[in-house]
N, C-alpha and C. Protein backbone atom coordinates (compact mmCIF):
# COMPACT_ATOMS: atom_id res chain seq x y z
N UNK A 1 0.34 141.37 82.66
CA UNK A 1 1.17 140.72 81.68
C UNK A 1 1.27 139.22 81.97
N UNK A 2 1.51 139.01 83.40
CA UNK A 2 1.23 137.46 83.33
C UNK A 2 0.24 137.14 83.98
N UNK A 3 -0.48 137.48 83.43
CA UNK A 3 -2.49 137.28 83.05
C UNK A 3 -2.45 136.61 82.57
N UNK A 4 -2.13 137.47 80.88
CA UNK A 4 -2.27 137.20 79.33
C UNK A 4 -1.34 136.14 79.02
N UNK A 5 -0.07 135.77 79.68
CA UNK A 5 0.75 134.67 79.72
C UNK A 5 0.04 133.65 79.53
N UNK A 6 -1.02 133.50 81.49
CA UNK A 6 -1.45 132.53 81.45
C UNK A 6 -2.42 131.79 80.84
N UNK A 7 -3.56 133.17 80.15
CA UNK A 7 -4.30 132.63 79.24
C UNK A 7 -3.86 131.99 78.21
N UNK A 8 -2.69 132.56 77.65
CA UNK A 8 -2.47 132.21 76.27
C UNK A 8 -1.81 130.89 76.44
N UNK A 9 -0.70 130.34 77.44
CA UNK A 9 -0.75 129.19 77.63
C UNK A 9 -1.57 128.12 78.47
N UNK A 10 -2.63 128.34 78.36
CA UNK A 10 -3.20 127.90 78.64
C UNK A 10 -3.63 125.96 77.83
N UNK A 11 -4.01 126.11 76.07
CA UNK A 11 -3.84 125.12 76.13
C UNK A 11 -3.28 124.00 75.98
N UNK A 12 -1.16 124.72 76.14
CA UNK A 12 -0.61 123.99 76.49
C UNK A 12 -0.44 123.18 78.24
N UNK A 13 -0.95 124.24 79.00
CA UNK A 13 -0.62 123.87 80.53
C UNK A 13 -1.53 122.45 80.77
N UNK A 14 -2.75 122.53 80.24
CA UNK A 14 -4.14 121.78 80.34
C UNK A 14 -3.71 120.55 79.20
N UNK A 15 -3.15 120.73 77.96
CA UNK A 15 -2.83 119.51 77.37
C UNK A 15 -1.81 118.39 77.39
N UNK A 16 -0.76 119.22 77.15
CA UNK A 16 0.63 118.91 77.36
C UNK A 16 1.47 118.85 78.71
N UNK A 17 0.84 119.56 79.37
CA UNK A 17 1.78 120.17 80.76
C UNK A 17 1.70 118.78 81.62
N UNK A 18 1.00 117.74 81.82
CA UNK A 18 1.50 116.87 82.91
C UNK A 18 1.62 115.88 82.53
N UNK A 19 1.79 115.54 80.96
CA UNK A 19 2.47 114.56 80.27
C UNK A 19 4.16 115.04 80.12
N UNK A 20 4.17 116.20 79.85
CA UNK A 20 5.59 116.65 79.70
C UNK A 20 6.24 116.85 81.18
N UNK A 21 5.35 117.42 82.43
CA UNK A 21 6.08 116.94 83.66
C UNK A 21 6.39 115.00 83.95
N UNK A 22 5.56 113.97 83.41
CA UNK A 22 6.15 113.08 83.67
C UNK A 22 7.26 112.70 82.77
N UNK A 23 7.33 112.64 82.06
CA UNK A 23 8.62 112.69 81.42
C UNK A 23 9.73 113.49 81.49
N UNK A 24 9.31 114.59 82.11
CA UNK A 24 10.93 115.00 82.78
C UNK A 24 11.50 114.45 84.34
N UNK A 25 10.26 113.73 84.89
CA UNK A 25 10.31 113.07 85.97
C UNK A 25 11.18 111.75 85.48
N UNK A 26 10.45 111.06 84.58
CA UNK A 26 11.50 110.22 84.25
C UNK A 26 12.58 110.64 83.80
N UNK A 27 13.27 111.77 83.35
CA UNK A 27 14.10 112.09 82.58
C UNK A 27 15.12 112.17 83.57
N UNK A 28 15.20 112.60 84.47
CA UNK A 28 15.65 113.21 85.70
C UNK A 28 15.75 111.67 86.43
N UNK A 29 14.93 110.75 86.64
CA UNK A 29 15.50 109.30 87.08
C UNK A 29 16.67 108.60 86.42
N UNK A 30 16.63 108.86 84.96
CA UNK A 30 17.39 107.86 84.09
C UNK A 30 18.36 108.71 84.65
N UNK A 31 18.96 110.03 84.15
CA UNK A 31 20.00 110.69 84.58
C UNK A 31 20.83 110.67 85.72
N UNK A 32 19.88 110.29 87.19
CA UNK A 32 20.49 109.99 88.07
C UNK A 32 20.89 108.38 87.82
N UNK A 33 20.30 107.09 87.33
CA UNK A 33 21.11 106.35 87.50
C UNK A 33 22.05 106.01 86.09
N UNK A 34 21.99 107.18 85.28
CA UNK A 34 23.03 107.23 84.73
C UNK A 34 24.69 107.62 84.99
N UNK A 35 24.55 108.70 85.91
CA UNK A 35 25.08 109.20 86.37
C UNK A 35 25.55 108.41 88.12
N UNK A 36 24.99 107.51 88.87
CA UNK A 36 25.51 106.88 89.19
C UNK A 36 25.98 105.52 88.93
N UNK A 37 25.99 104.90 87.51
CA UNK A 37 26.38 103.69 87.18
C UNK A 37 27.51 103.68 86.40
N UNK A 38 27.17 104.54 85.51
CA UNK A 38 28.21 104.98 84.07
C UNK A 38 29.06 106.08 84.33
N UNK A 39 28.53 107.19 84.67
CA UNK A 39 29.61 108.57 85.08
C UNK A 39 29.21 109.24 85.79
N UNK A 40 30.32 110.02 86.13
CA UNK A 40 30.38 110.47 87.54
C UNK A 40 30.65 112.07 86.80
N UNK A 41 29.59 112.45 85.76
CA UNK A 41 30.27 114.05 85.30
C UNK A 41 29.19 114.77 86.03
N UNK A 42 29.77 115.93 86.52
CA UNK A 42 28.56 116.98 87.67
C UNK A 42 27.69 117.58 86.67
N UNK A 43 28.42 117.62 85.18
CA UNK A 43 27.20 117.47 84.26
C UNK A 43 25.51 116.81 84.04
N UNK A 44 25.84 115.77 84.29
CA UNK A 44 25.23 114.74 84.31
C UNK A 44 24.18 114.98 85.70
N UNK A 45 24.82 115.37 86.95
CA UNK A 45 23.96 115.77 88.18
C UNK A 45 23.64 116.86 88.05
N UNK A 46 23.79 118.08 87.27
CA UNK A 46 23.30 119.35 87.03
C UNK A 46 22.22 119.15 85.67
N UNK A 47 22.23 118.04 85.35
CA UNK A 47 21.10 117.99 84.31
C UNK A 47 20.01 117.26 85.07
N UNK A 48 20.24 116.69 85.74
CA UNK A 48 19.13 115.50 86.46
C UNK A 48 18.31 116.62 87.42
N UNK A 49 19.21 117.21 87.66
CA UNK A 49 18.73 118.40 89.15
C UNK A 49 17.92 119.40 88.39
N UNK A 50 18.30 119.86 87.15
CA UNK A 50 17.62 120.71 86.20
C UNK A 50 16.21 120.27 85.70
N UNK A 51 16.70 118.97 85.48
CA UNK A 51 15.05 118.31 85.05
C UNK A 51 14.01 118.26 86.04
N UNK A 52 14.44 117.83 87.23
CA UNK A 52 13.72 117.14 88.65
C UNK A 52 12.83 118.71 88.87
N UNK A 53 13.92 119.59 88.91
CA UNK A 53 12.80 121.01 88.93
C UNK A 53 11.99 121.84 87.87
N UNK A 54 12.71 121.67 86.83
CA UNK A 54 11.09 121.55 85.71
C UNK A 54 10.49 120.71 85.63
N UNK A 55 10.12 120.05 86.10
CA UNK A 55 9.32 118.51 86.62
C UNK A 55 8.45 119.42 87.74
N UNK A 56 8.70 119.77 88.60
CA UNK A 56 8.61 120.48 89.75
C UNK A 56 7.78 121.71 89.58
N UNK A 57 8.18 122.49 88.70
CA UNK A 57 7.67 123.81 88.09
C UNK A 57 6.82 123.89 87.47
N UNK A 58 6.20 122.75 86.47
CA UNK A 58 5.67 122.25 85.32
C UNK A 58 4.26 121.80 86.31
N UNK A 59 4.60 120.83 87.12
CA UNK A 59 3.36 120.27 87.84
C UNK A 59 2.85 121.13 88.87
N UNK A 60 2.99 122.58 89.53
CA UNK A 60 2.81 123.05 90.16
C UNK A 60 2.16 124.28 89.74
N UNK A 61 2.72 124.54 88.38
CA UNK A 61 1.86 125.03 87.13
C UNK A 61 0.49 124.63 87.10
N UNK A 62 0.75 123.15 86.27
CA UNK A 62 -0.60 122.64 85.61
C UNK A 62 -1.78 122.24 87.12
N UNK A 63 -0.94 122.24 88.30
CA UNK A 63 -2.27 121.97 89.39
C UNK A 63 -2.73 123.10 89.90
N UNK A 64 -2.11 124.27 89.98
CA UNK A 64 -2.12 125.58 90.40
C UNK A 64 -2.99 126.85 89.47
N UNK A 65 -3.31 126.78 88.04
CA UNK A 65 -3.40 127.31 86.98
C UNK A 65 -4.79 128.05 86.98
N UNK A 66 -5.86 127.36 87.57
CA UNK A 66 -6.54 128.29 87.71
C UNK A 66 -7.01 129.52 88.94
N UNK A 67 -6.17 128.81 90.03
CA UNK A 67 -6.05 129.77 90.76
C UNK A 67 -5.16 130.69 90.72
N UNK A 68 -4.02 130.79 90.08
CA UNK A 68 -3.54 131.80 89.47
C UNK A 68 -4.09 132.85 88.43
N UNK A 69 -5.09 132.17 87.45
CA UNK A 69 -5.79 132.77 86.72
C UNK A 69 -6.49 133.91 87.84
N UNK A 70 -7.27 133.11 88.61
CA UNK A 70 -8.42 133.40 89.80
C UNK A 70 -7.22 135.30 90.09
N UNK A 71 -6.46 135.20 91.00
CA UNK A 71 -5.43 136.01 91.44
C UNK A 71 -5.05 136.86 90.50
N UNK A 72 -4.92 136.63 89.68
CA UNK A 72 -4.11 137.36 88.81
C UNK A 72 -4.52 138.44 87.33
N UNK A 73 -6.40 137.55 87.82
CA UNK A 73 -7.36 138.35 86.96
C UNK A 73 -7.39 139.96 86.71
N UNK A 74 -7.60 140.94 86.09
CA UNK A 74 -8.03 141.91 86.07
C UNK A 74 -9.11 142.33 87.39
N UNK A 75 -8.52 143.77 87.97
CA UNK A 75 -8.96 144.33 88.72
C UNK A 75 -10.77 144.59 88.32
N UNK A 76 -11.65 144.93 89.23
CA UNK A 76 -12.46 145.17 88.64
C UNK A 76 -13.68 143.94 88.03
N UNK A 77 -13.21 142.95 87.70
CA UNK A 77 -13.81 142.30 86.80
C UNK A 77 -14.25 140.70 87.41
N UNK A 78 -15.19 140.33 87.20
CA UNK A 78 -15.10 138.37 87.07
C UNK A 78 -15.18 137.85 85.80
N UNK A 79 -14.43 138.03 85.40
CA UNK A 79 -14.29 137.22 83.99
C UNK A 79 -13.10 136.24 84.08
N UNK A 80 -13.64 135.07 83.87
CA UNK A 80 -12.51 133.97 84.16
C UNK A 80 -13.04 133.53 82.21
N UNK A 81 -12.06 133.57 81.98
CA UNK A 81 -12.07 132.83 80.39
C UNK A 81 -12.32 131.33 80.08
N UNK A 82 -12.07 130.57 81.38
CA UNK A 82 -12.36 128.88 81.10
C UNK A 82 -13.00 128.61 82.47
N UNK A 83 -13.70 127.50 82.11
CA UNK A 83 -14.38 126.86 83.54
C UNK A 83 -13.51 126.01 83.77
């Protein structure tokens, strides 16, 4: 099941995926010095902390992706769907 996950996102991970991790990288900067200049809401540090690790998750994804494919392939088989 998360085989077929990964195929199917696939060409978001490969298109989108480490443009959308840098921008939650930045997203997660502004927040912290938002949050230390302007306010002090734990809101504000539970969103920055939230981003910093889908930032985190996202890029560990898109560098990791085909060796997960590799692993996670069907028993039995070499069929990798992308080079």
């Amino acid at each position: 099941m998360l085989y077929k996950l990964l195929v199917f996102l696939h060409p978001f991970i490969h298109g989108v995926g480490r443009p959308l991790a840098l921008l939650l990288l930045l997203a997660s900067i502004g927040l912290v010095f938002y949050g230390c200049y302007a306010e002090s809401s734990p809101r504000i540090w539970w969103s920055a902390a939230g981003s910093f690790f889908a930032c985190l998750a996202l890029t560990l994804l898109c560098t990791f992706h085909n060796w997960w494919l590799f692993k996670l392939r069907p028993r039995g088989s070499i069929f990798m769907p992308f080079e």
